[in-house]
C-alpha atoms as a PDB file:
ATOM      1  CA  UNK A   1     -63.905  -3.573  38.323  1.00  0.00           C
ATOM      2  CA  UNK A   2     -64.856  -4.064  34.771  1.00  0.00           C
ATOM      3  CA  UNK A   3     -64.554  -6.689  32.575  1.00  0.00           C
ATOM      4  CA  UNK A   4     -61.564  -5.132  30.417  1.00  0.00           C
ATOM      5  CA  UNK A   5     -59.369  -4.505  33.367  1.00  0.00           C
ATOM      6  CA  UNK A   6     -60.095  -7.756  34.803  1.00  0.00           C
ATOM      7  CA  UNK A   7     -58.697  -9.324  31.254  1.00  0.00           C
ATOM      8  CA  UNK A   8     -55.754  -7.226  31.803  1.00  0.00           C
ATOM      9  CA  UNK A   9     -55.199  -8.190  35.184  1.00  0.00           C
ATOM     10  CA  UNK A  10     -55.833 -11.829  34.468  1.00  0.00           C
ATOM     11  CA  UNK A  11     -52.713 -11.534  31.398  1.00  0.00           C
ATOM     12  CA  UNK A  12     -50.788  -9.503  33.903  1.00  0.00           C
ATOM     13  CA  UNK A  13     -50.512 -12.333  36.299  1.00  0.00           C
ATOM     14  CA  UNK A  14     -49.747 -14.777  33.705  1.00  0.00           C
ATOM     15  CA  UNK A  15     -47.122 -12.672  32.394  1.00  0.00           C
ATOM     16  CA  UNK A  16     -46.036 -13.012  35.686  1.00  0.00           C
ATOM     17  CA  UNK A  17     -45.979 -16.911  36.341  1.00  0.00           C
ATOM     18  CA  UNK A  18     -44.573 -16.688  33.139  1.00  0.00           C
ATOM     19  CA  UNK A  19     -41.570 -14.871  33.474  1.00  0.00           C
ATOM     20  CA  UNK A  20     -40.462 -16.808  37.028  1.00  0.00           C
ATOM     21  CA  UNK A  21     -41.097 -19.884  35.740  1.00  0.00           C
ATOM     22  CA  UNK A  22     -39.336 -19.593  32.529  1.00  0.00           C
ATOM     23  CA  UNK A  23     -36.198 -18.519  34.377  1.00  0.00           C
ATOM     24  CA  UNK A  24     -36.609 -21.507  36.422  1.00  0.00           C
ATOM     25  CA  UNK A  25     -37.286 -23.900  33.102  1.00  0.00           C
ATOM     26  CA  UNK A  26     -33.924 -22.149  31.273  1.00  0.00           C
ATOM     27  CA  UNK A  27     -31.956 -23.112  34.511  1.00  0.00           C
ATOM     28  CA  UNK A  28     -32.764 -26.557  34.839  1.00  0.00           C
ATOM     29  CA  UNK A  29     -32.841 -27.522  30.868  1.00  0.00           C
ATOM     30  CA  UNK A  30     -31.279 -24.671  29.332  1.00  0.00           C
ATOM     31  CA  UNK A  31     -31.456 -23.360  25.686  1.00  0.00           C
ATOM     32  CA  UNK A  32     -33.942 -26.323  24.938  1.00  0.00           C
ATOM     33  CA  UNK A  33     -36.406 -25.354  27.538  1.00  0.00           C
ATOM     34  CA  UNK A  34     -37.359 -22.477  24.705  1.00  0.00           C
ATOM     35  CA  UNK A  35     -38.682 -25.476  22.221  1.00  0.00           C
ATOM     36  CA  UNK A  36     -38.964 -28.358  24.686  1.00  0.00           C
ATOM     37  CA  UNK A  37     -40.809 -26.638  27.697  1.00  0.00           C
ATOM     38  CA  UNK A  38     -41.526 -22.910  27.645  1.00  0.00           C
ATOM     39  CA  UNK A  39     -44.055 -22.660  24.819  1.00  0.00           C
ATOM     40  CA  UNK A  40     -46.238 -25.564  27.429  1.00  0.00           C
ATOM     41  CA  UNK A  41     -45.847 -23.184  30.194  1.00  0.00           C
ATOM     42  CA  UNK A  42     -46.555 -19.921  28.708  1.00  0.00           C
ATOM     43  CA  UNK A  43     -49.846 -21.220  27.072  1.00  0.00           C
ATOM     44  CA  UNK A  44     -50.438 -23.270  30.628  1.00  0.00           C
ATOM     45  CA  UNK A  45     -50.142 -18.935  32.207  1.00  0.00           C
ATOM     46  CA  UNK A  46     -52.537 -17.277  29.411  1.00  0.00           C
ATOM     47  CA  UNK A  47     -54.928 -20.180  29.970  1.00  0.00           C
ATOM     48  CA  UNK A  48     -55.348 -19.677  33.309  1.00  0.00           C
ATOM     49  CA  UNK A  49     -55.611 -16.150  32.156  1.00  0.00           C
ATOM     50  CA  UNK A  50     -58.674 -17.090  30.197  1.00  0.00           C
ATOM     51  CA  UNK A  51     -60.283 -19.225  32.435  1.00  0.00           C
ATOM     52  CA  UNK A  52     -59.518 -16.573  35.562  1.00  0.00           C
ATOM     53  CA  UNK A  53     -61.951 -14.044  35.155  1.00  0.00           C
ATOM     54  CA  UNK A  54     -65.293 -13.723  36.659  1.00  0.00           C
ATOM     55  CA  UNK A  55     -67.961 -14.873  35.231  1.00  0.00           C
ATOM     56  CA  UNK A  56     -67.026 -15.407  31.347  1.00  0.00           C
ATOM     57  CA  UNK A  57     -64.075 -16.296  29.874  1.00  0.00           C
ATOM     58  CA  UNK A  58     -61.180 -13.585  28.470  1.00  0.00           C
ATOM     59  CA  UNK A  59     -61.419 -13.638  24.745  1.00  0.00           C
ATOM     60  CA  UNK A  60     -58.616 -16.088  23.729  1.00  0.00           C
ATOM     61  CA  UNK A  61     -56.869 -13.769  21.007  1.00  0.00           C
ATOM     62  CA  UNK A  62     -56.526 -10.679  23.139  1.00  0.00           C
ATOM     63  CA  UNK A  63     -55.054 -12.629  25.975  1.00  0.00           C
ATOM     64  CA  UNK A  64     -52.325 -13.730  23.735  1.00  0.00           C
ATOM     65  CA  UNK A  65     -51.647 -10.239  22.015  1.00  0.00           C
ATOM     66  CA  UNK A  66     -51.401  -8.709  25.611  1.00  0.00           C
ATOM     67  CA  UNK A  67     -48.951 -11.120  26.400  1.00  0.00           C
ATOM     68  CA  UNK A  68     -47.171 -10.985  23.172  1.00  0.00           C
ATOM     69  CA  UNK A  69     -47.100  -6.861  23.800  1.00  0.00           C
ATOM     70  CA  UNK A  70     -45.146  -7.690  27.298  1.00  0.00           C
ATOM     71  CA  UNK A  71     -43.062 -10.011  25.923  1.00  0.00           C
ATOM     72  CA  UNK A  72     -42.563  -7.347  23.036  1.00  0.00           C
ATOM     73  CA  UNK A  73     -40.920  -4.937  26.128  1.00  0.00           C
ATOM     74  CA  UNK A  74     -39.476  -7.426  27.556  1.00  0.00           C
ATOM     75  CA  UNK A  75     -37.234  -8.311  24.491  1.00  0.00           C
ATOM     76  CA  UNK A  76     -36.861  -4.750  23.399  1.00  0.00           C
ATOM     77  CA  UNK A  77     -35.497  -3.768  27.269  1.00  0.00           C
ATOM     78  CA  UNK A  78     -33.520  -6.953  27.501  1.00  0.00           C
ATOM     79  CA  UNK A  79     -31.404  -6.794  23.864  1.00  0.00           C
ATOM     80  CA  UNK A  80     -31.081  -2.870  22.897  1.00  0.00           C
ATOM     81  CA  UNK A  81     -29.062  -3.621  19.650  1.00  0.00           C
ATOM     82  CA  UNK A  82     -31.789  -5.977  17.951  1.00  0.00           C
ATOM     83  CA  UNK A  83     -34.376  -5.710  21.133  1.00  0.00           C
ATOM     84  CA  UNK A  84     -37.228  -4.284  19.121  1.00  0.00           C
ATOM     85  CA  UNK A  85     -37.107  -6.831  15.939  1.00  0.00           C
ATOM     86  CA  UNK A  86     -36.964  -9.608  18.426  1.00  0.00           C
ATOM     87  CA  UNK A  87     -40.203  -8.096  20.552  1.00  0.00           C
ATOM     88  CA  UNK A  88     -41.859  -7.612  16.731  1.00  0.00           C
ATOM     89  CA  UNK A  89     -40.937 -10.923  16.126  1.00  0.00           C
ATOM     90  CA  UNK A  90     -42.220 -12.178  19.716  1.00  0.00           C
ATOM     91  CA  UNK A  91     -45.539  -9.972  18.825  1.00  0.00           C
ATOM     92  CA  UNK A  92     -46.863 -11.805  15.503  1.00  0.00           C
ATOM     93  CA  UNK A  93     -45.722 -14.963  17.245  1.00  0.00           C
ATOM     94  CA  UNK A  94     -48.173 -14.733  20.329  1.00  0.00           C
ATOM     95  CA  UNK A  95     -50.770 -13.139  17.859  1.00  0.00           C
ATOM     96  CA  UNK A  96     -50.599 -16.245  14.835  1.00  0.00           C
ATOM     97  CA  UNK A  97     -50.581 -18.804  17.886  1.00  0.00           C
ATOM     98  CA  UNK A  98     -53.165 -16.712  19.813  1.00  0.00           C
ATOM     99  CA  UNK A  99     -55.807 -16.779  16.189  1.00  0.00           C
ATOM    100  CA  UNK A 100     -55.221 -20.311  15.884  1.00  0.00           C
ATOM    101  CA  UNK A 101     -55.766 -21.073  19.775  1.00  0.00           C
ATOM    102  CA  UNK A 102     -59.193 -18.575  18.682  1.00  0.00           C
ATOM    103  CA  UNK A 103     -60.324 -20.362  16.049  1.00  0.00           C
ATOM    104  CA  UNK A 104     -60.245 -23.728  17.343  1.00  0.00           C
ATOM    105  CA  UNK A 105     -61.807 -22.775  20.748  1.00  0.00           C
ATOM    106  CA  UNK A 106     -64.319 -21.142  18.533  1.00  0.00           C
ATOM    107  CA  UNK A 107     -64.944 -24.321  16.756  1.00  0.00           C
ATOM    108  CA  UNK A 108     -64.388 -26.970  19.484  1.00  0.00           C
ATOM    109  CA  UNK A 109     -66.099 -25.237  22.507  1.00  0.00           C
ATOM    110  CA  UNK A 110     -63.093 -26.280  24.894  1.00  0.00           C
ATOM    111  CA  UNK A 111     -60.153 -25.292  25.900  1.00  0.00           C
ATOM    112  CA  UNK A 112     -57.857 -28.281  26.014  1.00  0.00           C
ATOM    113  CA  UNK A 113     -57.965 -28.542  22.174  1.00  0.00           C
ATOM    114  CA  UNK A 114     -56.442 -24.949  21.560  1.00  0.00           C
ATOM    115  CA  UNK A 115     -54.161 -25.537  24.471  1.00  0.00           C
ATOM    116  CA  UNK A 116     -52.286 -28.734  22.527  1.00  0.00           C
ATOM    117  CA  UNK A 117     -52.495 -26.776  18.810  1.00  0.00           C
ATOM    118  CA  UNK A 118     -51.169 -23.791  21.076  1.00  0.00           C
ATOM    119  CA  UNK A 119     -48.222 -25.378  22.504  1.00  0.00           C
ATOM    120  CA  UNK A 120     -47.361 -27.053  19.422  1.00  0.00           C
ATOM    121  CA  UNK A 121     -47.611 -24.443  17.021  1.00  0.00           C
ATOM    122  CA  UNK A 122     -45.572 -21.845  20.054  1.00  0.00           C
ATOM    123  CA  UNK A 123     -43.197 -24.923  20.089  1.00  0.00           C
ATOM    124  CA  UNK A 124     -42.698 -24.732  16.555  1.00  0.00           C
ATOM    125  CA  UNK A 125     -42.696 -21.194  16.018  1.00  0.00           C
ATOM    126  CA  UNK A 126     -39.932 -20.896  18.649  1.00  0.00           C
ATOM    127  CA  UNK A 127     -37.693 -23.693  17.143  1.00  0.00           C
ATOM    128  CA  UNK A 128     -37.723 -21.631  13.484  1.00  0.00           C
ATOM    129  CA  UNK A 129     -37.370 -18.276  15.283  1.00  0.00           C
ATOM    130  CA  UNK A 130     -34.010 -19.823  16.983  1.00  0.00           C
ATOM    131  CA  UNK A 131     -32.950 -21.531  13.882  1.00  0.00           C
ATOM    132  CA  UNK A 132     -34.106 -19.860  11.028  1.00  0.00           C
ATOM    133  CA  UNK A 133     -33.861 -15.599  12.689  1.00  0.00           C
ATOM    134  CA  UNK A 134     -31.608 -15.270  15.383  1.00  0.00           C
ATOM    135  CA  UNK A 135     -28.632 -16.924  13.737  1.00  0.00           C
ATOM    136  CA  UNK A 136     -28.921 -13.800  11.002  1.00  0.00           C
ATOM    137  CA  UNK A 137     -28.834 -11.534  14.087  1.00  0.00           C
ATOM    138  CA  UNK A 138     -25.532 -12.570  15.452  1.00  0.00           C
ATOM    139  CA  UNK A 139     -24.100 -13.242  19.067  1.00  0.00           C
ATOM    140  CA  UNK A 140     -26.103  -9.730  20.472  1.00  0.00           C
ATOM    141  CA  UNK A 141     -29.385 -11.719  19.859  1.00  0.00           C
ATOM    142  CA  UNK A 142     -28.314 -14.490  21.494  1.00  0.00           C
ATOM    143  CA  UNK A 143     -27.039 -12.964  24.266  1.00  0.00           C
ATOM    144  CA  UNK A 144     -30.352 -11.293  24.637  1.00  0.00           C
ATOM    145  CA  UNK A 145     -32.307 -15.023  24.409  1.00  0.00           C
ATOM    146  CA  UNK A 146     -30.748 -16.794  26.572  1.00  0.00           C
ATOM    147  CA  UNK A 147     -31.172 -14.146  29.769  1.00  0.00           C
ATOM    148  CA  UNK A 148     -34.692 -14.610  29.760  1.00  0.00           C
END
Protein backbone atom coordinates (compact mmCIF):
# COMPACT_ATOMS: atom_id res chain seq x y z
CA UNK A 1 0.00 0.00 0.00
CA UNK A 2 1.40 3.42 -0.30
CA UNK A 3 1.92 5.98 1.93
CA UNK A 4 -1.10 8.29 0.66
CA UNK A 5 -3.67 5.62 0.98
CA UNK A 6 -2.41 4.56 4.22
CA UNK A 7 -3.05 8.45 5.42
CA UNK A 8 -6.42 8.03 4.08
CA UNK A 9 -7.10 4.92 5.68
CA UNK A 10 -5.62 6.05 8.95
CA UNK A 11 -8.39 9.45 8.78
CA UNK A 12 -10.96 6.97 7.61
CA UNK A 13 -10.86 5.06 10.80
CA UNK A 14 -10.80 8.05 12.88
CA UNK A 15 -13.67 9.40 11.16
CA UNK A 16 -14.99 6.37 12.25
CA UNK A 17 -14.26 6.28 16.13
CA UNK A 18 -15.34 9.58 15.67
CA UNK A 19 -18.68 9.42 14.57
CA UNK A 20 -19.71 6.36 17.25
CA UNK A 21 -18.29 7.96 19.88
CA UNK A 22 -19.72 11.31 19.42
CA UNK A 23 -23.19 9.78 19.31
CA UNK A 24 -22.36 8.14 22.46
CA UNK A 25 -20.83 11.63 24.08
CA UNK A 26 -24.28 13.65 22.76
CA UNK A 27 -26.32 10.88 24.62
CA UNK A 28 -24.81 10.93 27.84
CA UNK A 29 -24.11 14.94 28.10
CA UNK A 30 -26.09 16.27 25.40
CA UNK A 31 -25.82 19.64 23.50
CA UNK A 32 -22.68 20.44 25.74
CA UNK A 33 -20.77 17.41 24.74
CA UNK A 34 -20.18 19.66 21.30
CA UNK A 35 -17.98 22.33 23.52
CA UNK A 36 -17.34 20.28 26.66
CA UNK A 37 -16.24 16.83 25.13
CA UNK A 38 -16.35 16.26 21.37
CA UNK A 39 -13.66 18.65 20.16
CA UNK A 40 -11.18 16.19 22.96
CA UNK A 41 -12.37 13.20 21.20
CA UNK A 42 -12.24 14.11 17.66
CA UNK A 43 -8.59 15.44 17.99
CA UNK A 44 -7.94 12.16 20.44
CA UNK A 45 -9.35 10.04 16.57
CA UNK A 46 -7.09 12.22 14.03
CA UNK A 47 -4.20 11.75 16.45
CA UNK A 48 -4.25 8.35 16.43
CA UNK A 49 -4.64 8.95 12.78
CA UNK A 50 -1.26 10.58 12.75
CA UNK A 51 0.53 8.46 14.86
CA UNK A 52 -1.12 5.13 12.97
CA UNK A 53 0.73 4.84 9.98
CA UNK A 54 3.74 2.86 9.25
CA UNK A 55 6.73 4.05 9.59
CA UNK A 56 6.35 8.06 9.65
CA UNK A 57 3.84 10.04 10.85
CA UNK A 58 0.59 11.44 8.58
CA UNK A 59 1.22 15.06 7.97
CA UNK A 60 -0.85 16.79 10.72
CA UNK A 61 -2.77 19.37 8.38
CA UNK A 62 -4.00 16.90 5.82
CA UNK A 63 -5.30 14.60 8.47
CA UNK A 64 -7.47 17.32 9.70
CA UNK A 65 -8.71 18.61 6.18
CA UNK A 66 -9.67 14.91 5.35
CA UNK A 67 -11.60 14.81 8.30
CA UNK A 68 -13.01 18.20 7.99
CA UNK A 69 -14.05 17.02 4.13
CA UNK A 70 -16.13 13.98 5.90
CA UNK A 71 -17.50 15.94 8.33
CA UNK A 72 -18.27 18.46 5.37
CA UNK A 73 -20.71 15.32 3.89
CA UNK A 74 -21.72 14.47 6.82
CA UNK A 75 -23.38 17.91 7.61
CA UNK A 76 -24.40 18.53 4.06
CA UNK A 77 -26.35 14.79 4.03
CA UNK A 78 -27.60 15.28 7.54
CA UNK A 79 -29.30 19.12 7.21
CA UNK A 80 -30.37 19.56 3.32
CA UNK A 81 -31.82 23.13 3.91
CA UNK A 82 -28.48 24.75 5.36
CA UNK A 83 -26.37 21.23 5.11
CA UNK A 84 -23.70 22.61 2.83
CA UNK A 85 -22.92 26.10 4.79
CA UNK A 86 -22.72 24.07 7.91
CA UNK A 87 -20.13 21.33 6.16
CA UNK A 88 -18.23 24.78 4.73
CA UNK A 89 -18.33 25.96 8.01
CA UNK A 90 -17.19 22.44 9.56
CA UNK A 91 -14.36 22.55 6.62
CA UNK A 92 -12.32 25.88 7.57
CA UNK A 93 -12.92 24.77 11.14
CA UNK A 94 -10.92 21.38 10.94
CA UNK A 95 -8.49 23.22 8.47
CA UNK A 96 -7.66 26.64 11.00
CA UNK A 97 -7.44 24.01 13.98
CA UNK A 98 -5.59 21.47 11.77
CA UNK A 99 -2.63 24.67 10.70
CA UNK A 100 -2.40 25.54 14.18
CA UNK A 101 -2.11 21.76 15.45
CA UNK A 102 0.78 22.00 12.17
CA UNK A 103 2.55 24.68 13.24
CA UNK A 104 3.07 23.89 16.72
CA UNK A 105 4.02 20.20 16.05
CA UNK A 106 6.33 21.80 13.61
CA UNK A 107 7.82 23.90 16.26
CA UNK A 108 7.57 21.67 19.38
CA UNK A 109 8.53 18.23 17.86
CA UNK A 110 5.59 16.45 19.87
CA UNK A 111 2.42 15.73 19.67
CA UNK A 112 0.83 16.36 23.03
CA UNK A 113 1.40 20.14 22.62
CA UNK A 114 -0.80 20.45 19.36
CA UNK A 115 -3.19 18.00 20.86
CA UNK A 116 -4.10 20.61 24.00
CA UNK A 117 -3.94 23.95 21.45
CA UNK A 118 -6.11 21.49 19.21
CA UNK A 119 -8.78 20.72 21.57
CA UNK A 120 -8.92 24.10 22.85
CA UNK A 121 -9.00 26.05 19.88
CA UNK A 122 -11.86 23.00 18.28
CA UNK A 123 -13.50 23.72 21.73
CA UNK A 124 -13.65 27.23 21.06
CA UNK A 125 -14.37 27.26 17.56
CA UNK A 126 -17.39 25.02 18.26
CA UNK A 127 -18.79 27.20 21.16
CA UNK A 128 -18.83 30.49 18.55
CA UNK A 129 -20.09 28.31 15.68
CA UNK A 130 -23.20 27.32 18.13
CA UNK A 131 -23.52 30.75 19.48
CA UNK A 132 -22.47 33.15 17.16
CA UNK A 133 -23.81 30.96 13.37
CA UNK A 134 -26.35 28.59 13.95
CA UNK A 135 -28.70 30.84 15.86
CA UNK A 136 -28.82 33.05 12.34
CA UNK A 137 -29.72 29.72 10.68
CA UNK A 138 -32.84 28.98 12.56
CA UNK A 139 -34.47 25.73 14.10
CA UNK A 140 -33.44 23.58 10.54
CA UNK A 141 -29.76 24.01 11.70
CA UNK A 142 -30.36 22.94 14.86
CA UNK A 143 -32.23 20.19 14.10
CA UNK A 144 -29.42 19.13 11.89
CA UNK A 145 -26.68 19.61 15.06
CA UNK A 146 -28.03 17.95 17.44
CA UNK A 147 -28.54 14.38 15.33
CA UNK A 148 -25.02 13.97 15.07
Amino acid sequence: MTYDLLVVLAVLGAVLGAYVGNRLLFRWFGQRAAIAVVPWWEEACKLVAIVAVPGALAPVLPVHLLFGMAEFGYDWWRNRQDGFFLGLVTFVGHGLVGGLAALIAARQGSLWGPYVVAGLAHSLYNLAVLTLILPTLGAGAYAGAEKR
